[in-house]
C-alpha atoms as a PDB file:
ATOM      1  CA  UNK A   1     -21.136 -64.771  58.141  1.00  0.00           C
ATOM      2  CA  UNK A   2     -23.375 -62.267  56.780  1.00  0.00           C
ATOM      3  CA  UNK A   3     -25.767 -63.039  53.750  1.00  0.00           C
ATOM      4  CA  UNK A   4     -23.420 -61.102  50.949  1.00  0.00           C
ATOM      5  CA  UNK A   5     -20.377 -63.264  51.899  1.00  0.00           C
ATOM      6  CA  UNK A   6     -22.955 -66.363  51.834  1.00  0.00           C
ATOM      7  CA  UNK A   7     -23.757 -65.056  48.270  1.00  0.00           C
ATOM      8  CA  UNK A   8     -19.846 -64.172  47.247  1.00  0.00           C
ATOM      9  CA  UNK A   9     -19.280 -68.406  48.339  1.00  0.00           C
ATOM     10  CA  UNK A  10     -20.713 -69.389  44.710  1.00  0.00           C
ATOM     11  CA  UNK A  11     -18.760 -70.114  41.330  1.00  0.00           C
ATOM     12  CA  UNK A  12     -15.786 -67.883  41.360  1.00  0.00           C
ATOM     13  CA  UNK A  13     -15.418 -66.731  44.022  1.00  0.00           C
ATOM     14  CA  UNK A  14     -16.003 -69.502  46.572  1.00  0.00           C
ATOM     15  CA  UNK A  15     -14.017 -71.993  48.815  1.00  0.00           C
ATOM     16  CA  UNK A  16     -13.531 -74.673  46.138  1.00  0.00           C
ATOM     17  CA  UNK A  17     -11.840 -72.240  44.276  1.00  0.00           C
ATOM     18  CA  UNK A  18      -9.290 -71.104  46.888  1.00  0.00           C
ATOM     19  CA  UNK A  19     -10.829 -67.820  47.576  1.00  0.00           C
ATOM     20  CA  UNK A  20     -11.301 -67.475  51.492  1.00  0.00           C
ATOM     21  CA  UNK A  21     -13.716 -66.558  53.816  1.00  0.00           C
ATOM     22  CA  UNK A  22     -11.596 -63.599  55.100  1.00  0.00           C
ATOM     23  CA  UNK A  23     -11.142 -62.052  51.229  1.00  0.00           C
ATOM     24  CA  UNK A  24     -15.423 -62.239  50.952  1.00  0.00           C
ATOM     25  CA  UNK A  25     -15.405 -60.809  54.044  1.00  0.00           C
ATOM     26  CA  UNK A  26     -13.435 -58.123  52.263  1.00  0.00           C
ATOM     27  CA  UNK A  27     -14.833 -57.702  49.412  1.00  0.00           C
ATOM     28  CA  UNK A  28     -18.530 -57.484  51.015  1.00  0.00           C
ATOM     29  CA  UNK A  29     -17.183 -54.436  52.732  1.00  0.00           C
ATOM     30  CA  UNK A  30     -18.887 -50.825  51.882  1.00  0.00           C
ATOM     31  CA  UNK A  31     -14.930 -49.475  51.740  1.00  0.00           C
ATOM     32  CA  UNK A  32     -14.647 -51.783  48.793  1.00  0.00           C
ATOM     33  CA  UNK A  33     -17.899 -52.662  47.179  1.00  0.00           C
ATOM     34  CA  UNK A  34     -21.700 -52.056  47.061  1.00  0.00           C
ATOM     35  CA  UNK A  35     -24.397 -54.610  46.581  1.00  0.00           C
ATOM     36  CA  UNK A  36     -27.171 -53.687  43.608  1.00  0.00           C
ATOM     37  CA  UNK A  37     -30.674 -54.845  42.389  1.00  0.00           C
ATOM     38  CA  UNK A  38     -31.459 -54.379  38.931  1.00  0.00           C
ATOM     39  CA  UNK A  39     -34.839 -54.374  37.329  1.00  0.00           C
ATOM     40  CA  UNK A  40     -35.866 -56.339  34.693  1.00  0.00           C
ATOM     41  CA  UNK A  41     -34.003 -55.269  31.309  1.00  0.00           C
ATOM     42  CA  UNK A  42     -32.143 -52.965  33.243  1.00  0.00           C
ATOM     43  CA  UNK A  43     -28.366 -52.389  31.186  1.00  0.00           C
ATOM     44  CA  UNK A  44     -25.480 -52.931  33.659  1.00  0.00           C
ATOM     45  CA  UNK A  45     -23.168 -52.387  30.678  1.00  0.00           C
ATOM     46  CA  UNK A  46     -23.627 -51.082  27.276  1.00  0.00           C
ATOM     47  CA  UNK A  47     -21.502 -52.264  24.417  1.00  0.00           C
ATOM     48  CA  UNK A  48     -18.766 -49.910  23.295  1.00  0.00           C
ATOM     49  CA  UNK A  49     -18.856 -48.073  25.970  1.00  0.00           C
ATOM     50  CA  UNK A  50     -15.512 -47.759  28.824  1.00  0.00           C
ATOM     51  CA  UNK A  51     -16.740 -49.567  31.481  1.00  0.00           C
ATOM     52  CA  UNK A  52     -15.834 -48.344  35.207  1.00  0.00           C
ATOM     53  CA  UNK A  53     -16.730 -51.625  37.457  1.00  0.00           C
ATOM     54  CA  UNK A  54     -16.377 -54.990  38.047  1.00  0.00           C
ATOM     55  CA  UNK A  55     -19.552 -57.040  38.807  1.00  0.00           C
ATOM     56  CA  UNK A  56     -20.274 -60.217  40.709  1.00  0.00           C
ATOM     57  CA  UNK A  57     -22.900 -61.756  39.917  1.00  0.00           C
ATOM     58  CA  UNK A  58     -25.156 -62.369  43.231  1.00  0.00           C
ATOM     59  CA  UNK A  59     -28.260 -63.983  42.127  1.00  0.00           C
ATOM     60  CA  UNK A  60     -31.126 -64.051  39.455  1.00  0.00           C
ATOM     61  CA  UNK A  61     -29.753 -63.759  35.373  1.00  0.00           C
ATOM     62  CA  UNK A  62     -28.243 -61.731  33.224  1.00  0.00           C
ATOM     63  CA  UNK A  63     -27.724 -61.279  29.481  1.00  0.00           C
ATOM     64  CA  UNK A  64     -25.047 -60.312  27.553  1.00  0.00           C
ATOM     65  CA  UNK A  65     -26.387 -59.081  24.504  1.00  0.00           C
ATOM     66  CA  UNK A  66     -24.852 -57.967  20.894  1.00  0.00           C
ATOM     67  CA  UNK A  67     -25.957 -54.706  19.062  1.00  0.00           C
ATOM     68  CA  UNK A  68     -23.050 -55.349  16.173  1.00  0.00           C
ATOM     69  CA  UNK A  69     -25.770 -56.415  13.164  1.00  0.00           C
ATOM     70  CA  UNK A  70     -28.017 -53.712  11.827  1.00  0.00           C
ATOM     71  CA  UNK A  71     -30.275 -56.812  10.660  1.00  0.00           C
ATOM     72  CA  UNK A  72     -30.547 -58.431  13.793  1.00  0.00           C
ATOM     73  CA  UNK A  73     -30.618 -56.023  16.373  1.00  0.00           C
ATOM     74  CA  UNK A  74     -30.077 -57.741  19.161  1.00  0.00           C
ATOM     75  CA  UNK A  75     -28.171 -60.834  19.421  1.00  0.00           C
ATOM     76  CA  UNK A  76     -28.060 -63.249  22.675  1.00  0.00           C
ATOM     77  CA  UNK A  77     -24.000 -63.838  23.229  1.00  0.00           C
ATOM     78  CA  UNK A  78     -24.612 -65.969  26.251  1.00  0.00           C
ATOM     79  CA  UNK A  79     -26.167 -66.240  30.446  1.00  0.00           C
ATOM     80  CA  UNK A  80     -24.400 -64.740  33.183  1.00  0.00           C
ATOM     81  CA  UNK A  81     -25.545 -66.380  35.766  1.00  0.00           C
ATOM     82  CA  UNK A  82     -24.698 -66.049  40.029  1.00  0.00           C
ATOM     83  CA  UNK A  83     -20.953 -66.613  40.712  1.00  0.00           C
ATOM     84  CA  UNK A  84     -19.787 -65.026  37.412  1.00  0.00           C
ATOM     85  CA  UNK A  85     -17.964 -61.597  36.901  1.00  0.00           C
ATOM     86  CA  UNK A  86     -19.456 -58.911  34.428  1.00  0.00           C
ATOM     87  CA  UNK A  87     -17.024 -56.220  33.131  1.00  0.00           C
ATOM     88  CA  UNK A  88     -13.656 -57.456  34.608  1.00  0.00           C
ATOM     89  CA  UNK A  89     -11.211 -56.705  31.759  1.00  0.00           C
ATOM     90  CA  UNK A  90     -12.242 -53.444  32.564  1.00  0.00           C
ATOM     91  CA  UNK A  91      -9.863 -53.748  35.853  1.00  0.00           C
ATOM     92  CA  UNK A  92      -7.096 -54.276  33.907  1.00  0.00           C
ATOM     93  CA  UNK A  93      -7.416 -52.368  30.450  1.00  0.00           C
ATOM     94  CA  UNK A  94      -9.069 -48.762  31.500  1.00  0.00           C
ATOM     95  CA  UNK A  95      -9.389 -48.410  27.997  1.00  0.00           C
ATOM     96  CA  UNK A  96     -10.489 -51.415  26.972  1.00  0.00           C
ATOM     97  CA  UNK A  97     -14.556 -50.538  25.676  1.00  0.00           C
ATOM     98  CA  UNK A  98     -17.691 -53.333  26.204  1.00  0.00           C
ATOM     99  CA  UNK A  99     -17.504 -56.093  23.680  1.00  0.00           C
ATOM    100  CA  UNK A 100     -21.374 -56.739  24.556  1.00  0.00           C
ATOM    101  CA  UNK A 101     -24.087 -55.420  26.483  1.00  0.00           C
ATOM    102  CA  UNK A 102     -25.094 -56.889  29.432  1.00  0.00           C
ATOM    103  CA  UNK A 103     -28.560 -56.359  30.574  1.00  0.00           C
ATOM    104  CA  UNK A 104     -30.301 -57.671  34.017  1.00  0.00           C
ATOM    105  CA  UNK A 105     -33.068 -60.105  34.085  1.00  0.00           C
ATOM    106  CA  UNK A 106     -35.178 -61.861  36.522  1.00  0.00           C
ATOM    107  CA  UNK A 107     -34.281 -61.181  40.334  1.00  0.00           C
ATOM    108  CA  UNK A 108     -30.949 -60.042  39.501  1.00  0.00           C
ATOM    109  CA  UNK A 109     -28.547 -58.800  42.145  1.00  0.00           C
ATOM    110  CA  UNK A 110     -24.553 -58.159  41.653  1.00  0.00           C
ATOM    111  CA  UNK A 111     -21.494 -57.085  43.997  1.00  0.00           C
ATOM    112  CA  UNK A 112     -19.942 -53.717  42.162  1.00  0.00           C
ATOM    113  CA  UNK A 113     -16.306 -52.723  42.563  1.00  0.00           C
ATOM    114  CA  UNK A 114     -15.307 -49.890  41.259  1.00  0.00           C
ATOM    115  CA  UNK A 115     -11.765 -49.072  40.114  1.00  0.00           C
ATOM    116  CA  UNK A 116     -10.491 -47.043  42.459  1.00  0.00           C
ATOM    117  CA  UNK A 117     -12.372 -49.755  45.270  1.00  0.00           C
ATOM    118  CA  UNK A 118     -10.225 -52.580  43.459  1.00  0.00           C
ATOM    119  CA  UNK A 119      -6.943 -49.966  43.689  1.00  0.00           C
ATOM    120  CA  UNK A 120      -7.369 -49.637  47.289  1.00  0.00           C
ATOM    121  CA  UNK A 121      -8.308 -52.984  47.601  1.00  0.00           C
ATOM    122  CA  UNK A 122      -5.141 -54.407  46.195  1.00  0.00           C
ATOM    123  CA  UNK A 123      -2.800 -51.774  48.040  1.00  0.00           C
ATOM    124  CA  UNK A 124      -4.598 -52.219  51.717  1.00  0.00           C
ATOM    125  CA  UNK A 125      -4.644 -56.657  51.267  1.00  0.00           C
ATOM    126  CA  UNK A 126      -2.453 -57.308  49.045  1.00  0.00           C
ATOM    127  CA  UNK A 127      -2.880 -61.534  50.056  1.00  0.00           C
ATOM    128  CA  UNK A 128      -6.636 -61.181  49.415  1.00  0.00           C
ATOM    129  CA  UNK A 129      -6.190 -59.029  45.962  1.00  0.00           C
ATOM    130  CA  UNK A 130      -4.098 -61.918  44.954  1.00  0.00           C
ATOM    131  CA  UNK A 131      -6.806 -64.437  45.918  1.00  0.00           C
ATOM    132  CA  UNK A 132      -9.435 -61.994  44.273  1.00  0.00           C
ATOM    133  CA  UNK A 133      -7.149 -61.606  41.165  1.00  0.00           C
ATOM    134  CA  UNK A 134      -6.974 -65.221  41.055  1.00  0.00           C
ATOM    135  CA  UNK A 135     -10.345 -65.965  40.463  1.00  0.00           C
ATOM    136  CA  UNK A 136     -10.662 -63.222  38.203  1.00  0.00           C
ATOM    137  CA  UNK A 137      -8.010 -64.775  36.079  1.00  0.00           C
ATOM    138  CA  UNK A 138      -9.830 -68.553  36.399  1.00  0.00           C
ATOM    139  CA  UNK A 139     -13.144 -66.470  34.751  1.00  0.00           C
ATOM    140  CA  UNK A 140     -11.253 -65.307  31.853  1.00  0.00           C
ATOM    141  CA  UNK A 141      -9.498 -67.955  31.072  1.00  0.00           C
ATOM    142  CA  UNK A 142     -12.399 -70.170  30.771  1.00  0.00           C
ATOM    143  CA  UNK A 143     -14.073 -67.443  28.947  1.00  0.00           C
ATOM    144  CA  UNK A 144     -11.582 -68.034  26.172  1.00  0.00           C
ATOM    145  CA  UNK A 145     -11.232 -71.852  26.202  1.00  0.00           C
ATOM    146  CA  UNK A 146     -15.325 -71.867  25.684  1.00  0.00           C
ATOM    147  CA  UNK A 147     -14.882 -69.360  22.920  1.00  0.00           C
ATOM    148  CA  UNK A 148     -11.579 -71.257  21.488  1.00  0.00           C
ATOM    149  CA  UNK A 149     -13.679 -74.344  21.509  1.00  0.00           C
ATOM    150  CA  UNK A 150     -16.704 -71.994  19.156  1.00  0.00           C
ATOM    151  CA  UNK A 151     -13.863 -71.422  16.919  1.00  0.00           C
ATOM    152  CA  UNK A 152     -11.910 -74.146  16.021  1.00  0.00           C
END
């Protein structure tokens, strides 16, 4: 097992939640994905913008940050930290723009998939993409019981 599928075995993506060794294998691949280090304050996404990847988060933390409020001009929305996906909506909505930003901090590493990579992806494995998919789907959906929870 090479170090990036030891890193993809955390949070989302790992055994305890049903994705398999054979699907980080996958995804680890150059055909599919490329591993990136971000400096410090580095933006991985900027808010309002069309996002074209998906991002695993590997290791070290990010922020995602709010530029909405001309009196506060930056707001802290929450940590991203290693086993979480940055930008997936953007998967399934190609128009759908950046709620937030999200900026790198300290040691921070990610997994990127493109669009296209996840298209091909899905067509060549289609078992794996459903694993993949899967855990993409567990991400959001906790996303929006934690932000339910903020609202009512």
């Amino acid at each position: 097992m090479s170090d990036v599928e030891q890193l993809l075995n955390q949070g989302l993506l790992s055994d305890a939640e049903g994705v398999s060794a054979e699907t980080r294998a996958l995804l680890a691949s150059e055909n599919f994905s490329q591993i990136l280090h971000f400096d410090e304050e580095k933006l991985i996404l900027r808010q309002n913008a069309l996002p074209d990847a998906l991002y695993f988060t590997l290791s070290g933390l990010f922020h995602a940050v709010s530029y909405a409020n001309p009196q506060a001009p930056q707001r802290l929305l929450g940590r991203i930290e290693p086993g979480e996906f940055i930008g997936e909506v953007s998967l399934f909505d190609s128009k759908s723009h950046a709620s937030a930003s999200v900026k790198a901090m300290k040691n921070a590493s990610a997994l990127r998939m493109s669009r296209e990579a996840f298209a091909s992806f899905c067509a060549a494995h289609p078992a794996q993409a459903l694993e993949f998919v899967s855990a993409i789907a567990r991400g959001i959906a906790t996303r929006l019981r934690i932000a339910n929870e903020k609202v009512l």
